[in-house]
PDB file of N, CA and C in Angstrom:
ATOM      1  N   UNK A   1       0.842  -1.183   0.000  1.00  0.00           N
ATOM      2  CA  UNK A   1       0.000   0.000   0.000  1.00  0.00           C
ATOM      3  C   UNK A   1       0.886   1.245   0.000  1.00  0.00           C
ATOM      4  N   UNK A   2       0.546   2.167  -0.991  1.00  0.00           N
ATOM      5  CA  UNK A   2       1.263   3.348  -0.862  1.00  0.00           C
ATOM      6  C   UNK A   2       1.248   4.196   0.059  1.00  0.00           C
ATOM      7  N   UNK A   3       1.974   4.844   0.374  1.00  0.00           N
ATOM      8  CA  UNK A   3       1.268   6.572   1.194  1.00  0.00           C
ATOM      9  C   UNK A   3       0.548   7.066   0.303  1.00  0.00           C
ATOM     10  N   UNK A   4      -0.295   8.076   0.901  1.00  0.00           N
ATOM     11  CA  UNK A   4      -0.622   9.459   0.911  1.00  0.00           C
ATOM     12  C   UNK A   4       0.057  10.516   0.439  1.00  0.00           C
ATOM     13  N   UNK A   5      -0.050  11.424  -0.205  1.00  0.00           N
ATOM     14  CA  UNK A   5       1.215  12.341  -0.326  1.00  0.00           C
ATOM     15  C   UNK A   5       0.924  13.477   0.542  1.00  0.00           C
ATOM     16  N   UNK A   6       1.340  14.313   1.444  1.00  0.00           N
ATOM     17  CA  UNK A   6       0.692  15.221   1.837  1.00  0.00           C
ATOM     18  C   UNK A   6       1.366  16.750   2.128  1.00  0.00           C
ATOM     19  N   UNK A   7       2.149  16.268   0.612  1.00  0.00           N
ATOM     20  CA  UNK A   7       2.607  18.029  -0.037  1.00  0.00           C
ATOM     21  C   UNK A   7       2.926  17.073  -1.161  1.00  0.00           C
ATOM     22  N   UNK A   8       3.064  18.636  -2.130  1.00  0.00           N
ATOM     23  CA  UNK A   8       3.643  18.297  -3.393  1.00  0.00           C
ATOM     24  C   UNK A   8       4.852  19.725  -3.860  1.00  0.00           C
ATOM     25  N   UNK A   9       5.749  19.103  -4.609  1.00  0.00           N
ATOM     26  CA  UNK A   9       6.595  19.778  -4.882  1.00  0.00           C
ATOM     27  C   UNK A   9       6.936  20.380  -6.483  1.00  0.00           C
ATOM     28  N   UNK A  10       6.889  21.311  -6.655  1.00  0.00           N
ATOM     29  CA  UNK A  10       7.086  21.747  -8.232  1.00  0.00           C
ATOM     30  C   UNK A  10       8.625  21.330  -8.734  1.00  0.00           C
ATOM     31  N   UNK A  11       8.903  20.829  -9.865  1.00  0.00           N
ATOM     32  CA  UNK A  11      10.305  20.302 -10.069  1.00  0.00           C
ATOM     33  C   UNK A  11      10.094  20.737 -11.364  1.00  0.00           C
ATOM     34  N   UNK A  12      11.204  22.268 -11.739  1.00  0.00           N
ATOM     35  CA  UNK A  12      11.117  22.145 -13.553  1.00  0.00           C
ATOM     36  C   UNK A  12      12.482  22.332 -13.675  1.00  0.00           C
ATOM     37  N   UNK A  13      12.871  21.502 -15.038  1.00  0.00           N
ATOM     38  CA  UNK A  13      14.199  21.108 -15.382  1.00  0.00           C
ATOM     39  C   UNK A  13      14.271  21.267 -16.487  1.00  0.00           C
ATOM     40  N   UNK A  14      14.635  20.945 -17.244  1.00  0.00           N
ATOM     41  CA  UNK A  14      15.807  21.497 -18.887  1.00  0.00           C
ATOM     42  C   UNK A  14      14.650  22.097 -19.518  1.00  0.00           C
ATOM     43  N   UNK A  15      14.820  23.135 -20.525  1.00  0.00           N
ATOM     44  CA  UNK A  15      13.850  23.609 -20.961  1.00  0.00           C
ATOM     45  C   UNK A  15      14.632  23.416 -22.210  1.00  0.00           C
ATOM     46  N   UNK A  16      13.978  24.033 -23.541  1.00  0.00           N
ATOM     47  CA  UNK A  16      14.325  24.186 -24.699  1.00  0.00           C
ATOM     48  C   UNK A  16      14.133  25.860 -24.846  1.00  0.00           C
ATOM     49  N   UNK A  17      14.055  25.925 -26.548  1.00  0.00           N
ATOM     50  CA  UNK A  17      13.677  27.284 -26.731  1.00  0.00           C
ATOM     51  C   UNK A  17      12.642  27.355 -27.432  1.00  0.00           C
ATOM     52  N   UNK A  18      11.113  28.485 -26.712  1.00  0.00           N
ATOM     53  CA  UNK A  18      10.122  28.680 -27.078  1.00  0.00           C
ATOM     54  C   UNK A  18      10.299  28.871 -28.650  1.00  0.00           C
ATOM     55  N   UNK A  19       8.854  28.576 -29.355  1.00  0.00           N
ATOM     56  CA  UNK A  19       8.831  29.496 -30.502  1.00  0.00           C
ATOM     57  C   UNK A  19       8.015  30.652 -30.425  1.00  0.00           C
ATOM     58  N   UNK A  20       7.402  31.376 -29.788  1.00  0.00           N
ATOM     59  CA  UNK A  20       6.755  32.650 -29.494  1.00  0.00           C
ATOM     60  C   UNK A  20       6.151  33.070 -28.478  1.00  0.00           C
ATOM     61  N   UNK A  21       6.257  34.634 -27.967  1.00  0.00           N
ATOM     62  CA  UNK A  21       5.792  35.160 -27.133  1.00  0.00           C
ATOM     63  C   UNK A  21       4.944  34.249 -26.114  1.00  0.00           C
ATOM     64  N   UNK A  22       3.883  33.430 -26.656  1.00  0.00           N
ATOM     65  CA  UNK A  22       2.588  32.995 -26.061  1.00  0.00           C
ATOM     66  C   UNK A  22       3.684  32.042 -24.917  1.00  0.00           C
ATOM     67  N   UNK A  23       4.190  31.181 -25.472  1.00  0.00           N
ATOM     68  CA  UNK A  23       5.213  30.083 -25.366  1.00  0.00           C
ATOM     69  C   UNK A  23       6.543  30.474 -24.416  1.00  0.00           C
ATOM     70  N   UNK A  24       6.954  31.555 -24.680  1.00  0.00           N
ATOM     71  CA  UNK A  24       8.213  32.472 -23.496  1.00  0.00           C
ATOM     72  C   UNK A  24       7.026  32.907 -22.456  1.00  0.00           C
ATOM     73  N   UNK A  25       5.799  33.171 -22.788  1.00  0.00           N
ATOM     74  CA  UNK A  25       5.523  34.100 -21.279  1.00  0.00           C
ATOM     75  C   UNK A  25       5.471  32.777 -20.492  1.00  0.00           C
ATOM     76  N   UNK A  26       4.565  31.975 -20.883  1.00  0.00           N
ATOM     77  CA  UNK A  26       4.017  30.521 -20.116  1.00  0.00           C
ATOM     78  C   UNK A  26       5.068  30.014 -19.419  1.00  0.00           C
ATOM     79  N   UNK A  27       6.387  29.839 -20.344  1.00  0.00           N
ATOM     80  CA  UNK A  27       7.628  28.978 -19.487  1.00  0.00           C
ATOM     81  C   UNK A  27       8.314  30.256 -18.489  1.00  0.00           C
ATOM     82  N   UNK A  28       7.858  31.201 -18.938  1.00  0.00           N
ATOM     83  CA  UNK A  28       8.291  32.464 -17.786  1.00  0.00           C
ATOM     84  C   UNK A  28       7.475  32.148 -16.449  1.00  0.00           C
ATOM     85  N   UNK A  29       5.945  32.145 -16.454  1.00  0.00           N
ATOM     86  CA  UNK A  29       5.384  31.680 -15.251  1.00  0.00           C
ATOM     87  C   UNK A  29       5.712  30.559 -14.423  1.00  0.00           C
ATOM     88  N   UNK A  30       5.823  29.181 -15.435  1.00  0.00           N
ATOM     89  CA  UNK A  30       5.850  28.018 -14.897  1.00  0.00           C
ATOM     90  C   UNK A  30       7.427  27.664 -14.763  1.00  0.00           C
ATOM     91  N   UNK A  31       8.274  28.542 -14.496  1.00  0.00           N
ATOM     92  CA  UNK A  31       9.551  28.808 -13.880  1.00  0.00           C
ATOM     93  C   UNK A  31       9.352  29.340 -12.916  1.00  0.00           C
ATOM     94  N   UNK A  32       8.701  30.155 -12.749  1.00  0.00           N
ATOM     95  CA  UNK A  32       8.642  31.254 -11.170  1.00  0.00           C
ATOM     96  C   UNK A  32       7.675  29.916 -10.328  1.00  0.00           C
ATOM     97  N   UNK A  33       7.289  29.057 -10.329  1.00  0.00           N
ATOM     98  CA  UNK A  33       6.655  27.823  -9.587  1.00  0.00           C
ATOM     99  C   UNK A  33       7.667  26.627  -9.061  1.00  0.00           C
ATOM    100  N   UNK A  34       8.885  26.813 -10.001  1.00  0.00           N
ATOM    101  CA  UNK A  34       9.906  25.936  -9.497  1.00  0.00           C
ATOM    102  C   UNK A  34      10.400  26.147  -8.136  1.00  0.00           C
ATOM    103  N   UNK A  35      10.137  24.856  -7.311  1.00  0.00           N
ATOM    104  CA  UNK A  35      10.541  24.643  -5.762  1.00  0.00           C
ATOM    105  C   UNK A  35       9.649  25.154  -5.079  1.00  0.00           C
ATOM    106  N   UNK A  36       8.766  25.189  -5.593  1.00  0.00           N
ATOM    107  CA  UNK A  36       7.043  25.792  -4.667  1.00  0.00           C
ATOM    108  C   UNK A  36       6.797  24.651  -3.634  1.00  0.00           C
ATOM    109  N   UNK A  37       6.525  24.619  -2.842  1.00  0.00           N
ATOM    110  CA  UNK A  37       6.107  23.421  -1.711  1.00  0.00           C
ATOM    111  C   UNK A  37       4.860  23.707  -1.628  1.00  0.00           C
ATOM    112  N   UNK A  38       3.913  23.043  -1.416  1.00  0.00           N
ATOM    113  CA  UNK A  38       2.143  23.104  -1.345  1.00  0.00           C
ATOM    114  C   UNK A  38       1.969  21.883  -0.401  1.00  0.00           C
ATOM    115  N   UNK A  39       1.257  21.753   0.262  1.00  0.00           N
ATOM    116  CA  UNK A  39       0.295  21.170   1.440  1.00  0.00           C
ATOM    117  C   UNK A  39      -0.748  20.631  -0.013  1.00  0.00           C
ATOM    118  N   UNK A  40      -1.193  19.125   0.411  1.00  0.00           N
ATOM    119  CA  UNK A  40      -2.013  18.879  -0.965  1.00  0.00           C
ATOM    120  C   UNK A  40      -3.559  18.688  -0.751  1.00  0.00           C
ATOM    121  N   UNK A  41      -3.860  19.926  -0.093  1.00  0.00           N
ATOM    122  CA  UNK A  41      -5.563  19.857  -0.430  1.00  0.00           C
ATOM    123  C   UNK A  41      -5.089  21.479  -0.912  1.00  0.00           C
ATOM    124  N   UNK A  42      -4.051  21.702  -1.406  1.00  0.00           N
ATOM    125  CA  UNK A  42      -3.820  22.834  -2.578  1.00  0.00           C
ATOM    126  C   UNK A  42      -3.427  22.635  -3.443  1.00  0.00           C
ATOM    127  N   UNK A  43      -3.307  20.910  -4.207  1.00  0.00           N
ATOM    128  CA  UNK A  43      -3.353  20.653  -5.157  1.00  0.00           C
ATOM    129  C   UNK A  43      -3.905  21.679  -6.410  1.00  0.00           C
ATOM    130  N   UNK A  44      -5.299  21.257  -6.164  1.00  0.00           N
ATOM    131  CA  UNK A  44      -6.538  21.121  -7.356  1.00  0.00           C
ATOM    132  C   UNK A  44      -6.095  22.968  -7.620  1.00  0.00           C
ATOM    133  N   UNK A  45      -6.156  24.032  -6.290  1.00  0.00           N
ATOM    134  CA  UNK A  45      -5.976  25.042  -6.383  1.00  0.00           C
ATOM    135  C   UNK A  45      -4.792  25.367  -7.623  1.00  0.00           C
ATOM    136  N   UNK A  46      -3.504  24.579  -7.481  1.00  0.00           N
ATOM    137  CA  UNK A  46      -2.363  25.000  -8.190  1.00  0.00           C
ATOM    138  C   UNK A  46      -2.970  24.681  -9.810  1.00  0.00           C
ATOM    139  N   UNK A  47      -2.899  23.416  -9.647  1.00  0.00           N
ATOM    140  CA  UNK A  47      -3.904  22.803 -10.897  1.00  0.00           C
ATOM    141  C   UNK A  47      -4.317  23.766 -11.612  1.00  0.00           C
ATOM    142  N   UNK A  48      -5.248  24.294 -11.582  1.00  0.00           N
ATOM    143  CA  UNK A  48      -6.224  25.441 -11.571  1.00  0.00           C
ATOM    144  C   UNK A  48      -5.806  26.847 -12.211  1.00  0.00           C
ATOM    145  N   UNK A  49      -4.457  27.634 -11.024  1.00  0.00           N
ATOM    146  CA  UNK A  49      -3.816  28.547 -11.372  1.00  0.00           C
ATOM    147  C   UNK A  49      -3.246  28.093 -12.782  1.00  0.00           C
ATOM    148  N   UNK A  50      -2.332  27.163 -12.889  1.00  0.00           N
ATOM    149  CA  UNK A  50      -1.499  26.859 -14.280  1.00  0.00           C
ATOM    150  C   UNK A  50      -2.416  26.722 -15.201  1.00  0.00           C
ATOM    151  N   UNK A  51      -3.859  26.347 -15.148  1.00  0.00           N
ATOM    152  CA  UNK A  51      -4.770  26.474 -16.282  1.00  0.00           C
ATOM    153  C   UNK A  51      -5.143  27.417 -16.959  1.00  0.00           C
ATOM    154  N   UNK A  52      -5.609  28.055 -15.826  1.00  0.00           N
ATOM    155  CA  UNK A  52      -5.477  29.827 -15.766  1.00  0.00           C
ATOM    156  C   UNK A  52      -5.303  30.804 -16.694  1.00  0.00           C
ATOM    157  N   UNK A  53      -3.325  30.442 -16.315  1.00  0.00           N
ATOM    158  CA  UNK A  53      -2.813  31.437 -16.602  1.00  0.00           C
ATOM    159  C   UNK A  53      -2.445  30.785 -18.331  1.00  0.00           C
ATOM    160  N   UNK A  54      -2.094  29.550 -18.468  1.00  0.00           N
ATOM    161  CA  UNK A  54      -2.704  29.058 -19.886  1.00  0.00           C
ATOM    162  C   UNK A  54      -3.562  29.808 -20.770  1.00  0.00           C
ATOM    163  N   UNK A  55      -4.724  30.385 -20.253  1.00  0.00           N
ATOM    164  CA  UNK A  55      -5.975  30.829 -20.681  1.00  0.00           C
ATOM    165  C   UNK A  55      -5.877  32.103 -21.471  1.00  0.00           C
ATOM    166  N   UNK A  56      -5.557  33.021 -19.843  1.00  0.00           N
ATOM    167  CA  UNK A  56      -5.132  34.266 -20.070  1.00  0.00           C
ATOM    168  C   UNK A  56      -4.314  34.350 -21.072  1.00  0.00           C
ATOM    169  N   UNK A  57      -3.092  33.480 -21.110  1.00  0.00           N
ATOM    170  CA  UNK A  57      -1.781  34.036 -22.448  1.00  0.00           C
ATOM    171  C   UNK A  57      -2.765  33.513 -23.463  1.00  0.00           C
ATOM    172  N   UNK A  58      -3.564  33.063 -23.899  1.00  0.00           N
ATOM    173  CA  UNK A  58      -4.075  32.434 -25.142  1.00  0.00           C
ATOM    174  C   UNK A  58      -5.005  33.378 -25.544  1.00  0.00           C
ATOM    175  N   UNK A  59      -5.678  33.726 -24.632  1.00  0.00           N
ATOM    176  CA  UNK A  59      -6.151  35.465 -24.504  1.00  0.00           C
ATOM    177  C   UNK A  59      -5.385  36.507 -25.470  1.00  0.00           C
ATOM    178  N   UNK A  60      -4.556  36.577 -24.775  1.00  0.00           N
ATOM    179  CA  UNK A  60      -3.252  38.018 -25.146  1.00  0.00           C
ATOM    180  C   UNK A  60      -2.800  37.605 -26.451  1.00  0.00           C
ATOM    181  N   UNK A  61      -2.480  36.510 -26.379  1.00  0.00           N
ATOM    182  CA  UNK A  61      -1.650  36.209 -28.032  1.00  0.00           C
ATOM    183  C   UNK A  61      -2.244  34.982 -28.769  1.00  0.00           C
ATOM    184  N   UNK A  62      -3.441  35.708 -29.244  1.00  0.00           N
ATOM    185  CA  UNK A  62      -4.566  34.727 -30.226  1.00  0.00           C
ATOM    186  C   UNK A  62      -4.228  34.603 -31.188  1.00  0.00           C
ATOM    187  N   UNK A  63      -3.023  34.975 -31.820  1.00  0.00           N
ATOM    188  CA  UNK A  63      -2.222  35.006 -33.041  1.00  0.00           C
ATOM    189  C   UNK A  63      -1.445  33.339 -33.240  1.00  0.00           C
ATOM    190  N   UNK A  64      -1.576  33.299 -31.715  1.00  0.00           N
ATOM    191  CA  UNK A  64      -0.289  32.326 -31.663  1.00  0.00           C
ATOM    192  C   UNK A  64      -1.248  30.892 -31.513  1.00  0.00           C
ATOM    193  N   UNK A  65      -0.891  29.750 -31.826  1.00  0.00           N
ATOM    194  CA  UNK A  65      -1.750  28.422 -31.807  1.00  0.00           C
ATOM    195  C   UNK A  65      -1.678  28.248 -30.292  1.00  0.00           C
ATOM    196  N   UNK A  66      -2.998  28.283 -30.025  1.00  0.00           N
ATOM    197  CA  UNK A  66      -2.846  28.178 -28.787  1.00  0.00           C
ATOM    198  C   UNK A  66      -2.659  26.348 -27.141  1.00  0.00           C
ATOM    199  N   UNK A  67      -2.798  27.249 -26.167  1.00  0.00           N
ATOM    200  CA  UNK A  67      -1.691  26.130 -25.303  1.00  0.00           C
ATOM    201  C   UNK A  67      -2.995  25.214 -24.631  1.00  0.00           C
ATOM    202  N   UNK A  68      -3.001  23.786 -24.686  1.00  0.00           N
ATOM    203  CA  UNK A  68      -4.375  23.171 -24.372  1.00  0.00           C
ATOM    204  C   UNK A  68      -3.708  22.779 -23.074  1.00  0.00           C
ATOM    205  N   UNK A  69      -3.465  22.864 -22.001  1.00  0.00           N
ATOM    206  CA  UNK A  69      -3.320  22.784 -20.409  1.00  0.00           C
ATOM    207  C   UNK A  69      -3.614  21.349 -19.880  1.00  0.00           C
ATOM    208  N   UNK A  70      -2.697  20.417 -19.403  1.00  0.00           N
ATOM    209  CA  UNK A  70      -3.834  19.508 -18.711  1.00  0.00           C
ATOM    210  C   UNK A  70      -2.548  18.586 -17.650  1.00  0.00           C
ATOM    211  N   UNK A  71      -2.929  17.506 -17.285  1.00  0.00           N
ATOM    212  CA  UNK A  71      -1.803  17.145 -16.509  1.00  0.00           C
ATOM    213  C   UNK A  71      -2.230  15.565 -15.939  1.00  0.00           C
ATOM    214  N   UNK A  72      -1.382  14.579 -16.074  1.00  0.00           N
ATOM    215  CA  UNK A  72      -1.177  13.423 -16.094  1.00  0.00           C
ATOM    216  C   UNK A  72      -0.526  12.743 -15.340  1.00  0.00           C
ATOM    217  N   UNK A  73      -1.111  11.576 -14.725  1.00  0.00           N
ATOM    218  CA  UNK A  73       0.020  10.736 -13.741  1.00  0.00           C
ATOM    219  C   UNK A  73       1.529  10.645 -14.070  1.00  0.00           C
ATOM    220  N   UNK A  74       2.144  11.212 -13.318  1.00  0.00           N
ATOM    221  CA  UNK A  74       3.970  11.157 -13.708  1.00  0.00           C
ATOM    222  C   UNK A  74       4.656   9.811 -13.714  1.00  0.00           C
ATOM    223  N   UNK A  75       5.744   9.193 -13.473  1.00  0.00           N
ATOM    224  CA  UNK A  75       6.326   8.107 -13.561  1.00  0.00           C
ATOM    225  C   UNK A  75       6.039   7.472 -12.545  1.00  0.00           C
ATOM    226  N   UNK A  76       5.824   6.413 -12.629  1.00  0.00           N
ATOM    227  CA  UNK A  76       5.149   5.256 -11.379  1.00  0.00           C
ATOM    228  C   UNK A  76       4.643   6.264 -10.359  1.00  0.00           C
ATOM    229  N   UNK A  77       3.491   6.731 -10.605  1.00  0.00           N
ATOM    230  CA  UNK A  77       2.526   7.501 -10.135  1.00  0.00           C
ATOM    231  C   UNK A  77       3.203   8.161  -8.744  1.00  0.00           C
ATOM    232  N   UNK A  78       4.613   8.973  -9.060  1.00  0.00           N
ATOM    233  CA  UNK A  78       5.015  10.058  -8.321  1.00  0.00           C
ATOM    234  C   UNK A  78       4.604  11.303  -8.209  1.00  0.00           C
ATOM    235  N   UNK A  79       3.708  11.531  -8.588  1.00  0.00           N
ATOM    236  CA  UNK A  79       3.510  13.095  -8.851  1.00  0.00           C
ATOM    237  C   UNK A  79       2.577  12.879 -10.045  1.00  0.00           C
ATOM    238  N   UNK A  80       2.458  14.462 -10.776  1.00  0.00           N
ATOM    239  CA  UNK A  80       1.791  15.061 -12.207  1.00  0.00           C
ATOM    240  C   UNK A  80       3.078  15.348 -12.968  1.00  0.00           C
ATOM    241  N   UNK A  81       2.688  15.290 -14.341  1.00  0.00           N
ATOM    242  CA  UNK A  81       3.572  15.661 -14.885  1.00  0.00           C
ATOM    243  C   UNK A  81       2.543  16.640 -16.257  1.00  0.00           C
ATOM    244  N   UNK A  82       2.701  17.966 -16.674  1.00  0.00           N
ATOM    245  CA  UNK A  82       1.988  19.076 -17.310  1.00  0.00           C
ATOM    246  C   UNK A  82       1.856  17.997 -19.126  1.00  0.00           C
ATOM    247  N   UNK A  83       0.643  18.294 -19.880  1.00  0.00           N
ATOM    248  CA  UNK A  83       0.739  17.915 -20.584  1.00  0.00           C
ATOM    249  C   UNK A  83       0.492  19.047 -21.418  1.00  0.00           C
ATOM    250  N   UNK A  84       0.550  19.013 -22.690  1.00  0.00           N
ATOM    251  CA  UNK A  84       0.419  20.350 -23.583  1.00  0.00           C
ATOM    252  C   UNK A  84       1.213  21.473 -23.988  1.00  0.00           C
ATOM    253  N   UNK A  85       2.329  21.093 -23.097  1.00  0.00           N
ATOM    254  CA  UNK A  85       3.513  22.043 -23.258  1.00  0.00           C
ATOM    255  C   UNK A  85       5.161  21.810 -22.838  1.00  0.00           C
ATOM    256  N   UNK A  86       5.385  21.762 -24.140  1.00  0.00           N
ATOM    257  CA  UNK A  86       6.810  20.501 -24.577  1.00  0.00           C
ATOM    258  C   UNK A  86       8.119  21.149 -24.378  1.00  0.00           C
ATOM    259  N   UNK A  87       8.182  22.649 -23.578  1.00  0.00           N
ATOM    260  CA  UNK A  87       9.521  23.502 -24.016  1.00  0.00           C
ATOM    261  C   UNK A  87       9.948  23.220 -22.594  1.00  0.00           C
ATOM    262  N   UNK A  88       9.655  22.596 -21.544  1.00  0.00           N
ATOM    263  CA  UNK A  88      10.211  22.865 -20.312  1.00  0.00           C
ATOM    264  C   UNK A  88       9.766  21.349 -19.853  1.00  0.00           C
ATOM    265  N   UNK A  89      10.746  20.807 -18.835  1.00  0.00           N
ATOM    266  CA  UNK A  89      10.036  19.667 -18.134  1.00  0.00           C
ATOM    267  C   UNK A  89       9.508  20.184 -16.570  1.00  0.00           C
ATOM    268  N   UNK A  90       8.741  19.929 -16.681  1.00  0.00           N
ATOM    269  CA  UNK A  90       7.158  20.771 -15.168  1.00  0.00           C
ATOM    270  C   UNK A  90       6.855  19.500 -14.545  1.00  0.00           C
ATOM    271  N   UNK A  91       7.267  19.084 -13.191  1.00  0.00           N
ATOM    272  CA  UNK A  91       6.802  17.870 -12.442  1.00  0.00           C
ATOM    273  C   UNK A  91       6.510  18.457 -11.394  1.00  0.00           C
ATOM    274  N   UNK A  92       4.942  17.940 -10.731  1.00  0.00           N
ATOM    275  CA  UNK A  92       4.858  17.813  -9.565  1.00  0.00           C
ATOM    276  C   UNK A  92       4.236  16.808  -8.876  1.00  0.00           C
ATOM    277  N   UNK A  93       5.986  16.872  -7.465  1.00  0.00           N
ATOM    278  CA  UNK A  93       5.986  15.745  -7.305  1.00  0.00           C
ATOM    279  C   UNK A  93       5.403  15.401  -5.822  1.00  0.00           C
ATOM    280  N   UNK A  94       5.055  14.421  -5.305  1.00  0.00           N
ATOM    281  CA  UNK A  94       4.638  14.055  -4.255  1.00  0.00           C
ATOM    282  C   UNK A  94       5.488  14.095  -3.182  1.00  0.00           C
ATOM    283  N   UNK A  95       5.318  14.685  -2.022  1.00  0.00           N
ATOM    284  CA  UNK A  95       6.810  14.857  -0.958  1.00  0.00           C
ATOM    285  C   UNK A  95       5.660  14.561   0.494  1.00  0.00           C
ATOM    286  N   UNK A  96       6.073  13.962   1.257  1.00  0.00           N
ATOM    287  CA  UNK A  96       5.846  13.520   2.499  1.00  0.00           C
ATOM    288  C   UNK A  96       6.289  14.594   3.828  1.00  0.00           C
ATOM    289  N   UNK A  97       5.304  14.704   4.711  1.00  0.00           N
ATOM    290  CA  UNK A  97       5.747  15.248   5.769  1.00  0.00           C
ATOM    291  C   UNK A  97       6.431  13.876   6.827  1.00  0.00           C
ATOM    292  N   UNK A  98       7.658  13.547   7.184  1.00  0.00           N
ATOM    293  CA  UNK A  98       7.946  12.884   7.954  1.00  0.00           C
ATOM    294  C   UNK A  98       7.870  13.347   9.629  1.00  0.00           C
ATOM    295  N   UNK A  99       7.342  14.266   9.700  1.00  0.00           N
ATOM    296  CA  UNK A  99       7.397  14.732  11.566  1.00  0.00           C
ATOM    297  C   UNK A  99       6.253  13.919  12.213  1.00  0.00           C
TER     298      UNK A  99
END
């Protein structure tokens, strides 16, 4: 039987290079989230924000094909891992309070 997770941790690692504005602002946000610690009945909340703000840039730069948001069981169900957006790797991962 597994644990519980009861935080989760933002983990983003190698990125590439955007192809436009829409695409630099997004990996601009979902960089400023790296090493975020959350308590996880603020999951769904974070969830939520990154959809969001998805929205909003698709909003601003309707020029640009826009970003479909969503997020998927990560590797042997450690965490989420972001789906829909391929320029950055975005994990969040499951972290335990041991006290």
């Amino acid at each position: 039987m597994s644990k519980k997770a009861t935080h989760y941790f933002v983990y983003v690692g190698h990125s590439t290079t955007t192809k436009n504005k829409l695409q630099e602002e997004f990996q601009k946000y979902l960089n400023s989230l790296s090493a975020t610690l959350i308590t996880a009945d603020k999951l769904k909340e974070l969830k939520k924000a990154i959809i969001d703000k998805s929205i909003e840039l698709n909003v601003i730069h309707k020029r640009c094909t826009p970003l479909k948001i969503s997020f998927s069981d990560g590797y042997y169900n450690k965490g989420l891992i972001i789906s829909g957006f391929h320029s950055l790797i975005f994990h969040i991962l499951n972290a335990y309070d041991v006290n």
